[in-house]
PDB file of N, CA and C in Angstrom:
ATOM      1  N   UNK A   1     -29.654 -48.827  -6.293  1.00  0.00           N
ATOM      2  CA  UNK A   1     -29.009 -48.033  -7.302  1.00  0.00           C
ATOM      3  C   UNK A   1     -29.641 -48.393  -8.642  1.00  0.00           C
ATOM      4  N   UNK A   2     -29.990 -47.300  -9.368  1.00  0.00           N
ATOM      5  CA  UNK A   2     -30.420 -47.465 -10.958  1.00  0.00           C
ATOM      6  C   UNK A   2     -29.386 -47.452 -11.806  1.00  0.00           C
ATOM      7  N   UNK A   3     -29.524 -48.213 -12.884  1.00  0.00           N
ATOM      8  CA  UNK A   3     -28.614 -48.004 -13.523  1.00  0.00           C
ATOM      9  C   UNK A   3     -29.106 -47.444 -14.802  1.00  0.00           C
ATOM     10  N   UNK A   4     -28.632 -46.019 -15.170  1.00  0.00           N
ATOM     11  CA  UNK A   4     -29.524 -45.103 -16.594  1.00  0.00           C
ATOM     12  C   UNK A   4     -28.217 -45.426 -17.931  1.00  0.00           C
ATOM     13  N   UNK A   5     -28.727 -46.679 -18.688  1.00  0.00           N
ATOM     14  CA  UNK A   5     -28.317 -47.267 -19.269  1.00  0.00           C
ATOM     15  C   UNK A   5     -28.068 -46.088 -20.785  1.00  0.00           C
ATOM     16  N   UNK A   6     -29.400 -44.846 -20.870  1.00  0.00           N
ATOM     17  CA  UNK A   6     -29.437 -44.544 -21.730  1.00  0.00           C
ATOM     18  C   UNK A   6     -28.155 -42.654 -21.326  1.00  0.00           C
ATOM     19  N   UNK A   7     -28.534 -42.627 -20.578  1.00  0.00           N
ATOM     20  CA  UNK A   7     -26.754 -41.574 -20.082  1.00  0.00           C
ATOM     21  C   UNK A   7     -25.726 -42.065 -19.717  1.00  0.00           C
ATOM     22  N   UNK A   8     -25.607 -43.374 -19.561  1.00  0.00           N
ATOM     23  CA  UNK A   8     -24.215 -44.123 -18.989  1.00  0.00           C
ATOM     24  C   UNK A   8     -23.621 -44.036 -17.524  1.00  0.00           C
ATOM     25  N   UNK A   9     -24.341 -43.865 -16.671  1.00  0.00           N
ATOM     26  CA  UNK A   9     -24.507 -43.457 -14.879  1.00  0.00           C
ATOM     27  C   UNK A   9     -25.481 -44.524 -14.492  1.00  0.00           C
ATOM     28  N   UNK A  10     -25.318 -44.396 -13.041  1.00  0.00           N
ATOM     29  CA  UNK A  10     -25.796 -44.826 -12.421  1.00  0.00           C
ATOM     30  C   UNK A  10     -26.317 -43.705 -11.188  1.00  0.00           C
ATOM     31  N   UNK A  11     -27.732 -43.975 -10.646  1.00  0.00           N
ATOM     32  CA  UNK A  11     -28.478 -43.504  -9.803  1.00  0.00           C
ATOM     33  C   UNK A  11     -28.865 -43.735  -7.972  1.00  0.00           C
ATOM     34  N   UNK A  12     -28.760 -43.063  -7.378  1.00  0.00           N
ATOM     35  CA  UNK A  12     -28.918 -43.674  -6.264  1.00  0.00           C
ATOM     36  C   UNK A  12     -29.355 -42.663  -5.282  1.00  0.00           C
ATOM     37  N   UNK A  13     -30.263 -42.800  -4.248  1.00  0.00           N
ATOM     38  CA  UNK A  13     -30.655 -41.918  -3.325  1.00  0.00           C
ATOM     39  C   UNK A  13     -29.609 -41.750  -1.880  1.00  0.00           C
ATOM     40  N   UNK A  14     -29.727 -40.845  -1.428  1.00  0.00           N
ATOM     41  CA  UNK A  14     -28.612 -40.670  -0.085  1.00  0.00           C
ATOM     42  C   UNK A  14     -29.660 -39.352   0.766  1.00  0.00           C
ATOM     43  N   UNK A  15     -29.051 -38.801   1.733  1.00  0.00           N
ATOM     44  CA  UNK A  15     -29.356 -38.136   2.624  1.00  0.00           C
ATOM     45  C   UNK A  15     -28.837 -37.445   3.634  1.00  0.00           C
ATOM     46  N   UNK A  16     -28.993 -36.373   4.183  1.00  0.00           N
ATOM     47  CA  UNK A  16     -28.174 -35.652   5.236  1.00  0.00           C
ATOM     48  C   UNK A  16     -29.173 -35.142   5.848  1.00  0.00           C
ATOM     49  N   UNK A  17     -28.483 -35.042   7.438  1.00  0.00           N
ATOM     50  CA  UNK A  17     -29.162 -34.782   8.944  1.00  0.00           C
ATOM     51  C   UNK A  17     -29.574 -33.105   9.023  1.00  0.00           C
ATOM     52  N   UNK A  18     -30.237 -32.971   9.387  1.00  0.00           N
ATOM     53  CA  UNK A  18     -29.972 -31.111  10.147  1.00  0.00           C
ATOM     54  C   UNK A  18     -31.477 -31.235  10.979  1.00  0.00           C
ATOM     55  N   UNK A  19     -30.777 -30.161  11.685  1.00  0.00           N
ATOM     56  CA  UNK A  19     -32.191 -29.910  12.554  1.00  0.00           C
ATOM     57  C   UNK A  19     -32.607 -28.614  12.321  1.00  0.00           C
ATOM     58  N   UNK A  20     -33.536 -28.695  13.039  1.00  0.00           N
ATOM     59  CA  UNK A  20     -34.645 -27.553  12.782  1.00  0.00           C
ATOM     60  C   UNK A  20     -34.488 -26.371  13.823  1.00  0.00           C
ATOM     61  N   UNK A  21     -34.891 -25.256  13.802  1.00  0.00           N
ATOM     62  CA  UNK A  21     -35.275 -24.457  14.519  1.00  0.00           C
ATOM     63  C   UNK A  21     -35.607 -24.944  15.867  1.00  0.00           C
ATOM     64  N   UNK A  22     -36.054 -25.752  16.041  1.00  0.00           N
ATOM     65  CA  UNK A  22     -36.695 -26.425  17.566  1.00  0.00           C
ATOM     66  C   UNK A  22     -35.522 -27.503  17.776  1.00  0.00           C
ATOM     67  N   UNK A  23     -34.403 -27.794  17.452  1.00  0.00           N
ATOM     68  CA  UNK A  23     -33.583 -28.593  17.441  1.00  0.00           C
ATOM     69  C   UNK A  23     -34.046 -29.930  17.517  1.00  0.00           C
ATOM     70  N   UNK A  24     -35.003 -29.833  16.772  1.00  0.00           N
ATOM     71  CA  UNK A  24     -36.090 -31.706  16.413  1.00  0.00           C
ATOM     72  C   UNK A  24     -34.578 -32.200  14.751  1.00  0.00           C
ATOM     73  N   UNK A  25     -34.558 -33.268  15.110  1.00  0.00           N
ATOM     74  CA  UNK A  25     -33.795 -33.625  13.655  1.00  0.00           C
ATOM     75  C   UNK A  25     -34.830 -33.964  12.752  1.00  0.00           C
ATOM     76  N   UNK A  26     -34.322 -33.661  11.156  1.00  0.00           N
ATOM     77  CA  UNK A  26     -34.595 -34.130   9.864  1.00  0.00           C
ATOM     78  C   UNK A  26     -33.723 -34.313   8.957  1.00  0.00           C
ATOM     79  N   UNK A  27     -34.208 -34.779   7.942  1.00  0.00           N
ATOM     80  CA  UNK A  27     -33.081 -35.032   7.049  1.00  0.00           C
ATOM     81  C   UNK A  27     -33.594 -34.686   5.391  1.00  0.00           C
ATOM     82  N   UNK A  28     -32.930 -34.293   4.551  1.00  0.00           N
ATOM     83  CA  UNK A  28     -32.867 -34.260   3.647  1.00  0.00           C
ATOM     84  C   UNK A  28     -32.725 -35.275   2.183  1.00  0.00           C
ATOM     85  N   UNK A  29     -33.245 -35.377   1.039  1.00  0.00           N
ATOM     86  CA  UNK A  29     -33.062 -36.811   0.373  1.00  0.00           C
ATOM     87  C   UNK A  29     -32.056 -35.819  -0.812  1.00  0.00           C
ATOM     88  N   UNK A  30     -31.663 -37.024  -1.263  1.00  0.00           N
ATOM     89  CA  UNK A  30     -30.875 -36.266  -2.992  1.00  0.00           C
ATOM     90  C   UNK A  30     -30.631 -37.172  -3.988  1.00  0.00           C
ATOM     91  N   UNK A  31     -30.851 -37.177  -4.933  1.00  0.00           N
ATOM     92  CA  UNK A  31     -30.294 -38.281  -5.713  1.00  0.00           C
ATOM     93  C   UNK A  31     -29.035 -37.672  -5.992  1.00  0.00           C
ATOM     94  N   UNK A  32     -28.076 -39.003  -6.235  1.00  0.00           N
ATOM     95  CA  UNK A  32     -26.532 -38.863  -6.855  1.00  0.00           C
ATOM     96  C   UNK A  32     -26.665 -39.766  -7.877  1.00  0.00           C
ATOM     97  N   UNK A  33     -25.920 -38.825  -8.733  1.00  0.00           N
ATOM     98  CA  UNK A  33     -25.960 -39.549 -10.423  1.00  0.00           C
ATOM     99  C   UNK A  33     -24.661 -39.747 -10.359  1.00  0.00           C
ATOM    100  N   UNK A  34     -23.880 -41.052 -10.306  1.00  0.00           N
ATOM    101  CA  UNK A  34     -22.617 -41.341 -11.105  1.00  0.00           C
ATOM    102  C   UNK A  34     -22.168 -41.989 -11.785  1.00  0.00           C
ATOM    103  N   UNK A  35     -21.019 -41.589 -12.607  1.00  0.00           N
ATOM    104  CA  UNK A  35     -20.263 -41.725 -13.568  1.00  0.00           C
ATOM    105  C   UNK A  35     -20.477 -43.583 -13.630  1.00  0.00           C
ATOM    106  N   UNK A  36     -20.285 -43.819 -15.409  1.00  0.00           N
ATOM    107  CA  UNK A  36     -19.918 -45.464 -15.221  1.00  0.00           C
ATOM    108  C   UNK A  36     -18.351 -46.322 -14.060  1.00  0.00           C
ATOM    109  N   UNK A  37     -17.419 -45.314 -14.072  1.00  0.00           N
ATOM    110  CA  UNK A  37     -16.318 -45.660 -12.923  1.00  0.00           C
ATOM    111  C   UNK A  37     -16.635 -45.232 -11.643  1.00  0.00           C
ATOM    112  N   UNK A  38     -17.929 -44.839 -10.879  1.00  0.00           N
ATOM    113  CA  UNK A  38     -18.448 -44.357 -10.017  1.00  0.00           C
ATOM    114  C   UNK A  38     -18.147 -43.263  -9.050  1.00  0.00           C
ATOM    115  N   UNK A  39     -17.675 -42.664  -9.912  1.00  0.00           N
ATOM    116  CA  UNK A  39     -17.039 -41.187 -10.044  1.00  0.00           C
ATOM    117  C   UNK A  39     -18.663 -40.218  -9.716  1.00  0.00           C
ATOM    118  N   UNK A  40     -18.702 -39.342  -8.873  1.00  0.00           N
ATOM    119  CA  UNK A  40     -19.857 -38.213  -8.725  1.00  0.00           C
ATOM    120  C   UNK A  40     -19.911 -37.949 -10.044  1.00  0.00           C
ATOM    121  N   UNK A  41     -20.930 -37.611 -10.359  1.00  0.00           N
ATOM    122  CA  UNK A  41     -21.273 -37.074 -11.799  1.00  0.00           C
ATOM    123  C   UNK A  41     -21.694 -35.629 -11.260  1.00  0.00           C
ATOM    124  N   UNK A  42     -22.781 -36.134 -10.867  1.00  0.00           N
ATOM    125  CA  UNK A  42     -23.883 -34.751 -10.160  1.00  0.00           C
ATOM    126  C   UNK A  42     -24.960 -34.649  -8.879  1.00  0.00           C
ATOM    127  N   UNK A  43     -25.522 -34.092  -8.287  1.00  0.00           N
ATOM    128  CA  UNK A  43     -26.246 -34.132  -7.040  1.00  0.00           C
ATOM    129  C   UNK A  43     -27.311 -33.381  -7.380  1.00  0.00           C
ATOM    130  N   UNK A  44     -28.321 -33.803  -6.827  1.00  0.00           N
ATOM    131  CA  UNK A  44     -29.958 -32.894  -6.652  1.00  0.00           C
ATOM    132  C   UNK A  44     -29.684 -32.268  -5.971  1.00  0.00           C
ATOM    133  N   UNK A  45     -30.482 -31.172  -6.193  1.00  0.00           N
ATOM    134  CA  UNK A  45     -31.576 -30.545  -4.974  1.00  0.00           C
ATOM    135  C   UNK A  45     -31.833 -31.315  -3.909  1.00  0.00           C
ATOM    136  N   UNK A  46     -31.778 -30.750  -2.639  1.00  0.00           N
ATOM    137  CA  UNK A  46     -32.805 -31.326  -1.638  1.00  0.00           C
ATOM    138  C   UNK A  46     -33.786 -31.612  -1.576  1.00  0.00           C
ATOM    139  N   UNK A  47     -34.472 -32.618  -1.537  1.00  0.00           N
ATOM    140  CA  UNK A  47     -36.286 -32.724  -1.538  1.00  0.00           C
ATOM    141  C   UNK A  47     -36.455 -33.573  -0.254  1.00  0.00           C
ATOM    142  N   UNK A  48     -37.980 -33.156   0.136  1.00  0.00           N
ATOM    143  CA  UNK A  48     -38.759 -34.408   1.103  1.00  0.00           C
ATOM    144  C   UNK A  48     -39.541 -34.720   0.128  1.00  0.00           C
ATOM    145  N   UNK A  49     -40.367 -36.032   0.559  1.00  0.00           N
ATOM    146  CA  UNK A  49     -41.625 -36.641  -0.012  1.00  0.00           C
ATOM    147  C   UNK A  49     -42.802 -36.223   0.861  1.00  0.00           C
ATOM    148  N   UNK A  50     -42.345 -36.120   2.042  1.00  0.00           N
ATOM    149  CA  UNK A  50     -43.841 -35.743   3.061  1.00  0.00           C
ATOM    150  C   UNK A  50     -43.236 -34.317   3.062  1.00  0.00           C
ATOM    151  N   UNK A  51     -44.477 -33.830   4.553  1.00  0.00           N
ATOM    152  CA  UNK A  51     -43.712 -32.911   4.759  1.00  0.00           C
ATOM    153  C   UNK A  51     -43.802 -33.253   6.449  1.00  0.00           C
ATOM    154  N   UNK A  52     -42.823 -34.729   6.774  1.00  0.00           N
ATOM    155  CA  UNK A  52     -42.662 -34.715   7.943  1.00  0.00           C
ATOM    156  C   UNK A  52     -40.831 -34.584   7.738  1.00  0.00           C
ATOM    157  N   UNK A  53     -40.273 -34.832   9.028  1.00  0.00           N
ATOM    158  CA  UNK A  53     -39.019 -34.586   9.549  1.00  0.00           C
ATOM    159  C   UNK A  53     -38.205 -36.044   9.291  1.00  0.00           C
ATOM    160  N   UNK A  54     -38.979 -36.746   9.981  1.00  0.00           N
ATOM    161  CA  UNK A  54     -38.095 -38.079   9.014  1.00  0.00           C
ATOM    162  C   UNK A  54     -38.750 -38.881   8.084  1.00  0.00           C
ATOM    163  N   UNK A  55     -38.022 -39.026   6.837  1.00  0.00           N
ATOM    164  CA  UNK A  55     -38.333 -39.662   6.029  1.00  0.00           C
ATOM    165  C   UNK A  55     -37.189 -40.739   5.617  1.00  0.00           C
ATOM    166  N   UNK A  56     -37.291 -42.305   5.480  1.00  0.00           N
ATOM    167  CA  UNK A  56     -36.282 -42.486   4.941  1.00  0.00           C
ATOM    168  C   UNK A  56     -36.295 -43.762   3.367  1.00  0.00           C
ATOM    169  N   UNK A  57     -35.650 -43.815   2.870  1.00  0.00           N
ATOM    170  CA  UNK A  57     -35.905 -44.143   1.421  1.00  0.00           C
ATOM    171  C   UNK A  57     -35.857 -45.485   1.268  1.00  0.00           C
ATOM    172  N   UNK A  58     -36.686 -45.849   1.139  1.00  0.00           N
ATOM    173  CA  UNK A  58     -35.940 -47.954   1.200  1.00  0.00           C
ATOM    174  C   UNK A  58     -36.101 -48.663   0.103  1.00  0.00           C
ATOM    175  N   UNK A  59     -36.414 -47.833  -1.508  1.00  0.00           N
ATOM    176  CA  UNK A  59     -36.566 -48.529  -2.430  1.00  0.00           C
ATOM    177  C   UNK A  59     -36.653 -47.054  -3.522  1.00  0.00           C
ATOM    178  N   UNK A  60     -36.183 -47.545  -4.729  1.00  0.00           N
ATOM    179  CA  UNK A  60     -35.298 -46.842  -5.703  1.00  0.00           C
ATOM    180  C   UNK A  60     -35.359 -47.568  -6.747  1.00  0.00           C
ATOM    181  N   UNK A  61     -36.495 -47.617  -7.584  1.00  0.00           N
ATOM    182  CA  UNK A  61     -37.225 -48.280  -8.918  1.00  0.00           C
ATOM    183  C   UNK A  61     -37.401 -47.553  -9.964  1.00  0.00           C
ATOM    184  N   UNK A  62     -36.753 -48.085 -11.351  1.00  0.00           N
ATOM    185  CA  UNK A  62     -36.998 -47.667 -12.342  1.00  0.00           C
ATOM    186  C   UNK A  62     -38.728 -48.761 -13.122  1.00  0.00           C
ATOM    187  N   UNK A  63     -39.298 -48.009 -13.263  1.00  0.00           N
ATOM    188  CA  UNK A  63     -40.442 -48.724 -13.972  1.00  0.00           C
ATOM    189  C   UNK A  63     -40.634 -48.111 -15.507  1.00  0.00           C
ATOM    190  N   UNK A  64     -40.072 -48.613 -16.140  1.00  0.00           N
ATOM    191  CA  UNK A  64     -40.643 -48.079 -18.407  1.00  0.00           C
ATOM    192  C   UNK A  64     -40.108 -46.331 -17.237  1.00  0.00           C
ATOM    193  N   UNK A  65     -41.070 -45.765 -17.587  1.00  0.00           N
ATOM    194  CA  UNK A  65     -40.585 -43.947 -17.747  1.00  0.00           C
ATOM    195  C   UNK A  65     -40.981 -43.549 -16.471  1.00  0.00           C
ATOM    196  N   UNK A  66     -41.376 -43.856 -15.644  1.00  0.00           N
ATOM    197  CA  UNK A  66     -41.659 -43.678 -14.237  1.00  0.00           C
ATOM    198  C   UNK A  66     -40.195 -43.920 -12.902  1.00  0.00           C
ATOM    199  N   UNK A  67     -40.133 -43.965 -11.925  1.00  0.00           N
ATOM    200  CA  UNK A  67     -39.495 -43.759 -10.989  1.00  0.00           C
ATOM    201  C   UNK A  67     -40.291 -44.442  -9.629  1.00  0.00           C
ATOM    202  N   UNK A  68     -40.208 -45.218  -8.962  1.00  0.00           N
ATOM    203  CA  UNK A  68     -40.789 -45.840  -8.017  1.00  0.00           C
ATOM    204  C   UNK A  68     -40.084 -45.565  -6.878  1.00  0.00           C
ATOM    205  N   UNK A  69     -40.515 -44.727  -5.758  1.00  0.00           N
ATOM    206  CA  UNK A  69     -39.571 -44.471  -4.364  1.00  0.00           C
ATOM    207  C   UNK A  69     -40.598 -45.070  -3.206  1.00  0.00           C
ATOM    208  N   UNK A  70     -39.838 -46.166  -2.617  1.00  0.00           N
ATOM    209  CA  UNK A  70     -40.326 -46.535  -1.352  1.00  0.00           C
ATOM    210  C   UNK A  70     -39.713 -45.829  -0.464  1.00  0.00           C
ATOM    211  N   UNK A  71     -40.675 -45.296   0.541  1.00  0.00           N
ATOM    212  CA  UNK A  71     -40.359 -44.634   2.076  1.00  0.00           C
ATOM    213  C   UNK A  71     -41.134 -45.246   2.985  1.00  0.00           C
ATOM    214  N   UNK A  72     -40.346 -44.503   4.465  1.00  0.00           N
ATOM    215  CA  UNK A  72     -41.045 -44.971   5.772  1.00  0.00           C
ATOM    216  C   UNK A  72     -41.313 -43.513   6.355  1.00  0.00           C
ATOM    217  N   UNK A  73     -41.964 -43.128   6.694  1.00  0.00           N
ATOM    218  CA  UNK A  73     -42.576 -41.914   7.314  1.00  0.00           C
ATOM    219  C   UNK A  73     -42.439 -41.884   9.214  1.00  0.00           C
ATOM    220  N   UNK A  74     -41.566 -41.370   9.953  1.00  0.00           N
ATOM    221  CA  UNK A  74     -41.099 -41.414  11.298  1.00  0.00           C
ATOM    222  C   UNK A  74     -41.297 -42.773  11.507  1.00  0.00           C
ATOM    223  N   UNK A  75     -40.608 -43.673  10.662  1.00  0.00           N
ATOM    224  CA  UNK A  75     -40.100 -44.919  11.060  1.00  0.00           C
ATOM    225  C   UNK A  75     -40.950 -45.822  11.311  1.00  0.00           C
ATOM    226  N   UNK A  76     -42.590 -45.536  10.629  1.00  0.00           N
ATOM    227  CA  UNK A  76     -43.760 -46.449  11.014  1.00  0.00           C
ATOM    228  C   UNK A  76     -44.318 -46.146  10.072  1.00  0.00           C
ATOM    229  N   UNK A  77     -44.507 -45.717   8.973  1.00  0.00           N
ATOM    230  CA  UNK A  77     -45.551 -45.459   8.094  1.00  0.00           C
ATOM    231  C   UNK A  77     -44.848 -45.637   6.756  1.00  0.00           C
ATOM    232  N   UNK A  78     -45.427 -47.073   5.695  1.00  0.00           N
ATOM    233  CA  UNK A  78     -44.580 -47.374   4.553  1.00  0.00           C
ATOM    234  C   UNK A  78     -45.407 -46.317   3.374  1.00  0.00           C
ATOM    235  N   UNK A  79     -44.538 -45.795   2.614  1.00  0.00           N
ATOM    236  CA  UNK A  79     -45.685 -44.876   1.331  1.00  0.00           C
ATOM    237  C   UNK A  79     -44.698 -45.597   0.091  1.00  0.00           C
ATOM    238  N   UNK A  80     -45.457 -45.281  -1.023  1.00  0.00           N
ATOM    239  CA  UNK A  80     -44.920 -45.896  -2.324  1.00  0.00           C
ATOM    240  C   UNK A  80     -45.243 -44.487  -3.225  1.00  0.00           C
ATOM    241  N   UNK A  81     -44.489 -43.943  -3.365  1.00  0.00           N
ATOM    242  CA  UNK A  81     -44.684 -43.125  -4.548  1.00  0.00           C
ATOM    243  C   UNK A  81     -44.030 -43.527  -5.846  1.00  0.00           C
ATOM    244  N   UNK A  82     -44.921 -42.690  -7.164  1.00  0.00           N
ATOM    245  CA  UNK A  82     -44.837 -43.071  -8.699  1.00  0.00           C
ATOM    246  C   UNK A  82     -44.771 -41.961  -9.234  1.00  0.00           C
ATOM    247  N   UNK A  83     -43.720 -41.405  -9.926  1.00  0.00           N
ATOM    248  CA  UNK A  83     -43.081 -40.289 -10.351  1.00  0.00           C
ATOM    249  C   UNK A  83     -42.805 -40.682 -11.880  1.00  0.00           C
ATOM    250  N   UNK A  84     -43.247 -39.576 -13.153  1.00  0.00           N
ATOM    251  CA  UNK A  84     -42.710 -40.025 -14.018  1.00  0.00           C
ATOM    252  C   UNK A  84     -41.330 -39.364 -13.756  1.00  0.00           C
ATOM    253  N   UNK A  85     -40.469 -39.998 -14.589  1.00  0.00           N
ATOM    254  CA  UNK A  85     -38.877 -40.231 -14.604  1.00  0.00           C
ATOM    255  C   UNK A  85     -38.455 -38.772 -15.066  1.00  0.00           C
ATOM    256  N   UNK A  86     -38.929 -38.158 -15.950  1.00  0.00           N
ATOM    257  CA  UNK A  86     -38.246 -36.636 -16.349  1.00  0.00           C
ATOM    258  C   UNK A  86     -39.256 -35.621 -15.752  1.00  0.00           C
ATOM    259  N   UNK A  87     -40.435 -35.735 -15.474  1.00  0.00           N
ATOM    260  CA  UNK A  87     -40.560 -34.694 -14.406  1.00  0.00           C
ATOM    261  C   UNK A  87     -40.121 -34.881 -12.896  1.00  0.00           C
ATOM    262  N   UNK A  88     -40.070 -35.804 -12.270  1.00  0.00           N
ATOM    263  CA  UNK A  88     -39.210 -36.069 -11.265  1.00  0.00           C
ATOM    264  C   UNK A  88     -37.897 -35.360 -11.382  1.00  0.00           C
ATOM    265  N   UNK A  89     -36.943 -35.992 -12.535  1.00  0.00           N
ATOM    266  CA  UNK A  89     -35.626 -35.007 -12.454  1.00  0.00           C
ATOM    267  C   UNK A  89     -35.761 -34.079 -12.709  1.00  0.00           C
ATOM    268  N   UNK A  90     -36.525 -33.104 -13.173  1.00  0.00           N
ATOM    269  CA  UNK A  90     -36.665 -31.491 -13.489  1.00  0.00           C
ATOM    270  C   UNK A  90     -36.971 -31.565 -12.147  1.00  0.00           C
ATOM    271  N   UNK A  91     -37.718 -31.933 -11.435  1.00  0.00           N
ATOM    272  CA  UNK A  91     -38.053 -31.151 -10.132  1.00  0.00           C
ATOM    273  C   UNK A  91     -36.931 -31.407  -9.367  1.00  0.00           C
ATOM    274  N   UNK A  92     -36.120 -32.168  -8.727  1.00  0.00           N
ATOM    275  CA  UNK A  92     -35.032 -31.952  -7.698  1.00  0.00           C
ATOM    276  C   UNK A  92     -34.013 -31.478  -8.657  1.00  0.00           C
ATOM    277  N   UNK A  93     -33.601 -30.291 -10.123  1.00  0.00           N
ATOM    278  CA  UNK A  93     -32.772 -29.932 -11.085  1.00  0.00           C
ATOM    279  C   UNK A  93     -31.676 -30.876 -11.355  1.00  0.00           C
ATOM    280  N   UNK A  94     -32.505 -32.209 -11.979  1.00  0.00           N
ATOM    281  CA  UNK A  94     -31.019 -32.854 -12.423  1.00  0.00           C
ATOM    282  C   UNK A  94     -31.562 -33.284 -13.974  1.00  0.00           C
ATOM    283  N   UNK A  95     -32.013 -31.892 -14.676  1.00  0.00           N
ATOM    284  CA  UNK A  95     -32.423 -32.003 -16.300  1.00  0.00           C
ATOM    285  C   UNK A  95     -32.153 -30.493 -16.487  1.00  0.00           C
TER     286      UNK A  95
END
């Protein structure tokens, strides 16, 4: 969980299941922004990072103006992505 010291929330990634057309499962990522009493504030958009079926999130870094997301790619493959911090939230609409 991040804590966005400069909106007064806190940040955190989550996820939900669905399957596909071929009834293969995937899942979906979102950030949740909440309140300082940890109250929902607001929810993203759905996003992947790949474009495989499972992805799952194992790290959630604020770096200066950037965004650091660790993933695992079908449960064997570690990626590190580096996002600056406000185009990241414009893209899943949480700006």
């Amino acid at each position: 969980m991040i804590k966005d010291n400069f909106h007064g929330c806190y940040r955190t990634i989550t996820h939900d299941l669905y399957f596909d057309e071929r009834k293969r499962k995937g899942y979906n990522n979102y950030i949740v922004e909440y309140n300082a009493d940890l109250s929902i504030r607001r929810v993203s958009s759905p996003f992947k990072l790949t474009d495989q079926n499972i992805e799952f999130i194992t790290t959630f870094i604020e770096d200066g103006d950037d965004i650091l997301i660790g993933d695992t790619v079908m449960d064997e493959t570690p990626l590190l992505f580096r996002f600056n911090n406000d185009e990241f939230m414009e893209l899943v609409n949480m700006r």
